[in-house]
Protein backbone atom coordinates (compact mmCIF):
# COMPACT_ATOMS: atom_id res chain seq x y z
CA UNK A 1 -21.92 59.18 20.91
CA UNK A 2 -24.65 56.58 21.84
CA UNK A 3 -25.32 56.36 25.25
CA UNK A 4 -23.99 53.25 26.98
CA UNK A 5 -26.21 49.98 27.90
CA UNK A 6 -25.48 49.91 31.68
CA UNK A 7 -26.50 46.66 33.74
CA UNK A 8 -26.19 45.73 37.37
CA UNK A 9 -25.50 42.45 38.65
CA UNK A 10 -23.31 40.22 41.22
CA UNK A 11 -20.68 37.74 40.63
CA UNK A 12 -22.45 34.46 41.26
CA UNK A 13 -19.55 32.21 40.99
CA UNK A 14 -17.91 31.52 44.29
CA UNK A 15 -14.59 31.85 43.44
CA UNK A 16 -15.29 35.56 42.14
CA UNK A 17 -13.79 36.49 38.35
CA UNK A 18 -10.81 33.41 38.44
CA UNK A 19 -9.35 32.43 35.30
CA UNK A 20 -11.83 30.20 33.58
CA UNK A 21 -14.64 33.18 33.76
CA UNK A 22 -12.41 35.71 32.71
CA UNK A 23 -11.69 33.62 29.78
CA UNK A 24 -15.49 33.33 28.89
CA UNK A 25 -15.66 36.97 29.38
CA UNK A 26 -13.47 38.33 26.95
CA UNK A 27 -14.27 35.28 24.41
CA UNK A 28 -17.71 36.63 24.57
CA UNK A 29 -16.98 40.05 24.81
CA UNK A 30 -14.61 39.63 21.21
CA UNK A 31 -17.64 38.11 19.50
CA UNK A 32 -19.68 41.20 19.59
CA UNK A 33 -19.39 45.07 17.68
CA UNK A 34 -19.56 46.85 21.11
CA UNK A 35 -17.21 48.53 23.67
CA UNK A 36 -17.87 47.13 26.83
CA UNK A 37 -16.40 47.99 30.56
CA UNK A 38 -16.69 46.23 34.30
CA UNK A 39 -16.45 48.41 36.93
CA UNK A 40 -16.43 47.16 40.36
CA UNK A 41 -15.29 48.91 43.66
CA UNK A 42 -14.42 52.41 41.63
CA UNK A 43 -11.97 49.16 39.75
CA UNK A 44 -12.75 49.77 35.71
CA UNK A 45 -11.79 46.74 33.32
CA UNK A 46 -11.42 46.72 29.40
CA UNK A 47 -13.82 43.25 29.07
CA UNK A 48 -11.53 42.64 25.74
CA UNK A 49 -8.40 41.83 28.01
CA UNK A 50 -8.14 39.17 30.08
CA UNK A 51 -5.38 40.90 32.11
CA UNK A 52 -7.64 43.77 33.06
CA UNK A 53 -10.56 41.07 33.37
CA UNK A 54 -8.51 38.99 35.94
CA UNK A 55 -7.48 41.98 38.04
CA UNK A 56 -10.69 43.60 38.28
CA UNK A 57 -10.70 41.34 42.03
CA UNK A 58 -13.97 40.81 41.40
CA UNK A 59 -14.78 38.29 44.41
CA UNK A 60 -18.11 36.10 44.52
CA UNK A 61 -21.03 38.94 45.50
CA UNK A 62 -19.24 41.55 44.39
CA UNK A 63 -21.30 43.89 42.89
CA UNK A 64 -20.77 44.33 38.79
CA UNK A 65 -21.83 47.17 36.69
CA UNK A 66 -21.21 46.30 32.65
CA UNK A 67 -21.37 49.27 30.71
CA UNK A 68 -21.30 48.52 26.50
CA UNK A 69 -21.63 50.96 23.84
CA UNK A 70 -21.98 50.45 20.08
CA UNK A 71 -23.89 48.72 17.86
CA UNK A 72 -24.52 44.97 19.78
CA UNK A 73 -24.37 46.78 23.31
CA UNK A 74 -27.58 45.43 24.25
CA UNK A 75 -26.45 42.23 23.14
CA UNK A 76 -22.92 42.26 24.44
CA UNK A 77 -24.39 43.79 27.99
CA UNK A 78 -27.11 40.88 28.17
CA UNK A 79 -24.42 38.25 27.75
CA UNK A 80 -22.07 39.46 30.07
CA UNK A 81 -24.43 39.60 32.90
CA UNK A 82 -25.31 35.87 31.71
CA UNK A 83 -21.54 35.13 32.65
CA UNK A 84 -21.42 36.68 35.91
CA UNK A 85 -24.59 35.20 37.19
CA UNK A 86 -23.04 31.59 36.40
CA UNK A 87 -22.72 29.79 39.39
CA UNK A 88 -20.16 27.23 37.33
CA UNK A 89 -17.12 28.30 35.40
């Protein structure tokens, strides 16, 4: 198994992972060949499901680690730490 693409980061927006980013995660996270997690406070989410996405709590400055594996992982990670680090969404 490949290893996984693991990036740190911090939820930027200041209402934390609400619905509208959640929504932007897991479009973006559908658009790419890759398994990709968010784990947050020993919390893990499936980034393909807004459910899990939305009750990751995942409040503004909470720390983010996005793990992807598979064939756009670098890609997949990359963007996903793009969403979190929006300010607006």
């Amino acid at each position: 198994m490949d290893e996984p693409v693991v990036c740190k980061t911090k939820v930027a927006n200041v209402n934390g992972i609400h619905a509208r980013p959640s929504y932007a995660i897991v479009s973006a996270a559908l658009g790419f060949e890759a398994t990709i997690e968010l784990h947050c406070d020993g919390r893990v989410a499936d980034a393909r499901s807004i459910l899990s996405v939305m009750t990751l709590g995942a409040a503004h400055g909470a720390e983010i680690e996005v793990f992807a594996t598979g064939p756009q992982a670098q890609q997949a990670a990359l963007r996903m730490v793009e969403i979190l680090t929006a300010e607006q969404g």
